[in-house]
Protein backbone atom coordinates (compact mmCIF):
# COMPACT_ATOMS: atom_id res chain seq x y z
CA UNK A 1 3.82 -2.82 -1.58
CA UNK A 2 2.10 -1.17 -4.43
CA UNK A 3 4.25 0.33 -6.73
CA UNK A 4 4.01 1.56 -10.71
CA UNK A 5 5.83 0.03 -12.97
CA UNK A 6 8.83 1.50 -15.80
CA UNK A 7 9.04 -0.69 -18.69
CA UNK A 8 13.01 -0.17 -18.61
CA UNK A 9 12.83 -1.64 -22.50
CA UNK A 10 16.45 -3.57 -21.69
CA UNK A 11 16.67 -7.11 -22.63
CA UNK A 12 18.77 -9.28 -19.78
CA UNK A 13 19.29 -12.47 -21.76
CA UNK A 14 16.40 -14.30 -20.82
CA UNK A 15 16.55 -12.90 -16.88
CA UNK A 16 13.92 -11.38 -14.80
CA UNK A 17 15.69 -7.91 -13.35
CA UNK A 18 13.81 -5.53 -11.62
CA UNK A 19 15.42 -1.67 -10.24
CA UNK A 20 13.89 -0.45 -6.85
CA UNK A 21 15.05 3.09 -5.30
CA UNK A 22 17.16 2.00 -2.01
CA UNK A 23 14.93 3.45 -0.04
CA UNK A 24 12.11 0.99 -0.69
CA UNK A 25 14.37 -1.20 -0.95
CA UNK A 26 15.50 -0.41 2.82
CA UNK A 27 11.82 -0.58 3.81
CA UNK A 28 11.21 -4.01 1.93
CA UNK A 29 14.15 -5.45 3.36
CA UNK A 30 15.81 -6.72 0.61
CA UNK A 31 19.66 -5.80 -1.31
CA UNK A 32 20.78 -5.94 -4.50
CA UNK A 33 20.77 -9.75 -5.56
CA UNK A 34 17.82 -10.50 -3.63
CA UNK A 35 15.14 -11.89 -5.25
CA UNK A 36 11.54 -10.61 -5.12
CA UNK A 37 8.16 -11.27 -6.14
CA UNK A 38 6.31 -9.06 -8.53
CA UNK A 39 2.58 -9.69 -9.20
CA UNK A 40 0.42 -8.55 -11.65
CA UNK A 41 -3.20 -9.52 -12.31
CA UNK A 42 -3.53 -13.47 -11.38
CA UNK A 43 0.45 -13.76 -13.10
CA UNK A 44 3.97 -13.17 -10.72
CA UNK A 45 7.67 -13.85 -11.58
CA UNK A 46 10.32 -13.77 -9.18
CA UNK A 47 13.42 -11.11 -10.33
CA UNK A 48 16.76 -10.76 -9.30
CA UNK A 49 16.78 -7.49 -7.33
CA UNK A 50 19.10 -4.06 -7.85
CA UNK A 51 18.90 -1.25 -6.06
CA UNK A 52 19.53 2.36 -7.52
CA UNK A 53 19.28 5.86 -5.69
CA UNK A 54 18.12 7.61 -8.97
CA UNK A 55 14.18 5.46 -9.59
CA UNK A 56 11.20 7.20 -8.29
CA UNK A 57 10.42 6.11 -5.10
CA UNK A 58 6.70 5.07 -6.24
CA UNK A 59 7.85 3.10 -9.04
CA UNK A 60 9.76 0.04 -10.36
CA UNK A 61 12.08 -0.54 -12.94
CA UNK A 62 11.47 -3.63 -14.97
CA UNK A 63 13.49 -5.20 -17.58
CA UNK A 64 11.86 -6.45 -21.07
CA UNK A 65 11.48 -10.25 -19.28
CA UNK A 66 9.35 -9.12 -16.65
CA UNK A 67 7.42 -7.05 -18.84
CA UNK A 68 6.49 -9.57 -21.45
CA UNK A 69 5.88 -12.23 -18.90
CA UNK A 70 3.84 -9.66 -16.93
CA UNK A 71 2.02 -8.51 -20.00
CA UNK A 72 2.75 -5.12 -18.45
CA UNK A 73 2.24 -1.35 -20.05
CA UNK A 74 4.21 1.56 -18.11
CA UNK A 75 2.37 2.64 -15.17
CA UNK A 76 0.35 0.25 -14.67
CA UNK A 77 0.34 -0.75 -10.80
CA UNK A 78 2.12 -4.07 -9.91
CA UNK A 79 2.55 -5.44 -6.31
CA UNK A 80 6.01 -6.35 -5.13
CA UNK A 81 7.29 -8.55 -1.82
CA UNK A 82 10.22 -8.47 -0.40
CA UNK A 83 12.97 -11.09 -0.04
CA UNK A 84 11.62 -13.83 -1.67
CA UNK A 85 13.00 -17.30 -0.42
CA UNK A 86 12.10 -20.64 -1.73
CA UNK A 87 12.65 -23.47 0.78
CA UNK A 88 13.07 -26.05 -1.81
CA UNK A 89 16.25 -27.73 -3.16
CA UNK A 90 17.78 -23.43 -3.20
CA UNK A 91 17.63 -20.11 -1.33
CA UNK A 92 18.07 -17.36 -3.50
CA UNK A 93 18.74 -19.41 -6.83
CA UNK A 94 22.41 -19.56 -6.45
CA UNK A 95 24.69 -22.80 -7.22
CA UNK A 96 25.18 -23.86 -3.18
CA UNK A 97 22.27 -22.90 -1.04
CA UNK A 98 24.20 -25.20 1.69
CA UNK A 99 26.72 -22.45 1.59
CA UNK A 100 24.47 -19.10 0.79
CA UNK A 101 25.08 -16.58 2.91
CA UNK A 102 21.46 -15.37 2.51
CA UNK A 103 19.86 -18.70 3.48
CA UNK A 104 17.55 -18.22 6.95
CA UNK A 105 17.16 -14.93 5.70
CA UNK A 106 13.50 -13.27 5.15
């Protein structure tokens, strides 16, 4: 999905946190604590997902981290997945993907 981004200008400690409305959210598939991919040019992170009611529906908020890694300006248009899973050694990055409720999820 295509959406525009809002620089958010909030630093998360070294994070990547992105905002979607929860209705894209809904239509992505994905929850708060997800994690998606956002894309930009030939460069992507993956950010820890939350949802508010109160984002434009056409846009997504992203934290300082996101926007530095990114090299992103406000508006410009970045493409976003939804749940993003890595089947490596961890699901979602938590501390026990043997015990993650959201592995098998997509």
């Amino acid at each position: 999905m295509i959406l525009k981004a809002k620089l958010l200008n909030i630093q998360a400690g070294g994070k990547n946190i992105a905002i979607l409305d929860d209705d894209v959210a809904s239509l992505l598939g994905v929850h708060s604590s997800d994690r998606i991919k956002i894309a930009y040019g030939k460069r992507d992170v993956i950010a820890i997902l939350n949802v508010a009611s109160t984002l434009e529906r056409d846009r997504i908020g992203v934290y300082s981290e996101i926007a530095h890694e990114l090299e992103l300006k406000d508006n410009e248009k970045v493409e976003s997945a939804g749940f993003y899973q890595d089947y490596g050694t961890q699901c979602c990055g938590c501390d026990d993907p043997q015990l993650c409720s959201k592995r098998g999820r997509r």
